[in-house]
Protein backbone atom coordinates (compact mmCIF):
# COMPACT_ATOMS: atom_id res chain seq x y z
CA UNK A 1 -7.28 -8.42 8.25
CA UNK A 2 -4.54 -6.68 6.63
CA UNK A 3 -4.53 -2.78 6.22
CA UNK A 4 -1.51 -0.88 5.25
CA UNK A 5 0.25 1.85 7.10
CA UNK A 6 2.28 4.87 5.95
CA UNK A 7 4.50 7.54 8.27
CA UNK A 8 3.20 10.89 9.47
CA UNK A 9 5.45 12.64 6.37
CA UNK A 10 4.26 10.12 3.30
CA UNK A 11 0.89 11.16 4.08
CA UNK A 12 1.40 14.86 4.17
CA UNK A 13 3.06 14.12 0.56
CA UNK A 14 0.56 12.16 -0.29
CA UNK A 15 -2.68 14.27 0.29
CA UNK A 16 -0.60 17.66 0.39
CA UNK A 17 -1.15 19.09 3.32
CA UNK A 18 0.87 19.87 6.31
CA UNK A 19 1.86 17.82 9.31
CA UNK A 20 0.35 20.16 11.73
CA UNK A 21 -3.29 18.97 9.04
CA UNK A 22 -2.22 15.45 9.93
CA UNK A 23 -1.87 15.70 13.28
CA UNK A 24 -5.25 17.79 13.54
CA UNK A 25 -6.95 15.14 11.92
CA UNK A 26 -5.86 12.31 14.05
CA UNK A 27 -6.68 13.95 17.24
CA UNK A 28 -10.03 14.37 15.79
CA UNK A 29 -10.61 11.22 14.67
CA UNK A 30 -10.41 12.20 11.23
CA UNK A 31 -7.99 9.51 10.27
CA UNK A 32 -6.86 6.20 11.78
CA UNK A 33 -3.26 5.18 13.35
CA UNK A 34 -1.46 2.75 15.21
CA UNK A 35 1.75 3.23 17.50
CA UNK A 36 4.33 0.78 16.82
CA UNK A 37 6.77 -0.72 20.06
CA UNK A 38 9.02 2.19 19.53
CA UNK A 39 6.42 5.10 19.82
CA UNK A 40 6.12 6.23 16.03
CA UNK A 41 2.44 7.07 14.18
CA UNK A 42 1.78 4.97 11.49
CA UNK A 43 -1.41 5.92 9.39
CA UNK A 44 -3.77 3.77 7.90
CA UNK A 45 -3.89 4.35 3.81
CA UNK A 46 -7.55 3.59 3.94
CA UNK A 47 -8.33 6.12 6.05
CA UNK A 48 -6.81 8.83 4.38
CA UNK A 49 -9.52 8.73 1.24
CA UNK A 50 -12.63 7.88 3.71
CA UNK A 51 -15.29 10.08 3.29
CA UNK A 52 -16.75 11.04 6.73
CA UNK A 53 -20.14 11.00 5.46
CA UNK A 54 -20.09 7.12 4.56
CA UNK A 55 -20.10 4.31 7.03
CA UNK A 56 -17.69 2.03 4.96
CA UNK A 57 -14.44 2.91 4.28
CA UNK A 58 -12.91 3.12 0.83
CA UNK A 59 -9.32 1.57 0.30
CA UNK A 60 -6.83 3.83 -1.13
CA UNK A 61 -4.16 2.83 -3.35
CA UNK A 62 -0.57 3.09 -2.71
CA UNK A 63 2.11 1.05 -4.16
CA UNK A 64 5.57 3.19 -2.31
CA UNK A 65 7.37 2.43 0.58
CA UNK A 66 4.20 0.11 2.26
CA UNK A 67 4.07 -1.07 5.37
CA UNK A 68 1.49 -3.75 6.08
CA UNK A 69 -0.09 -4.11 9.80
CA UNK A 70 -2.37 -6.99 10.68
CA UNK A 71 -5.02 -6.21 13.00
């Protein structure tokens, strides 16, 4: 499965909030990531729209500067 990835700073463009927000959320579990070989946070898109009272996750669009991570 394919789900895309975006840096620390396009999602604090992207849903307007801070980095300091972003990197609440992940250590809360909030959001998804994955550390790539060189020890940067990428953030799954998908994750960034989920509403934590659902089980399934809604896909987000974004169409900028994608990165694409298979899992």
């Amino acid at each position: 499965m394919e789900r895309k990835t975006i840096s620390i700073m396009k999602a604090c463009e992207l849903v307007g909030v801070s980095r300091r927000t972003i990197y609440n959320w992940l250590s809360s579990g909030k959001i998804e990531y994955i550390r790539t070989a060189g020890g940067s946070v990428r953030i799954f898109v998908d994750t960034l729209w989920r509403d934590p009272n659902r089980t399934d996750r809604v896909a987000g669009t974004w169409n900028q500067e994608e990165t694409t991570t298979q899992v």
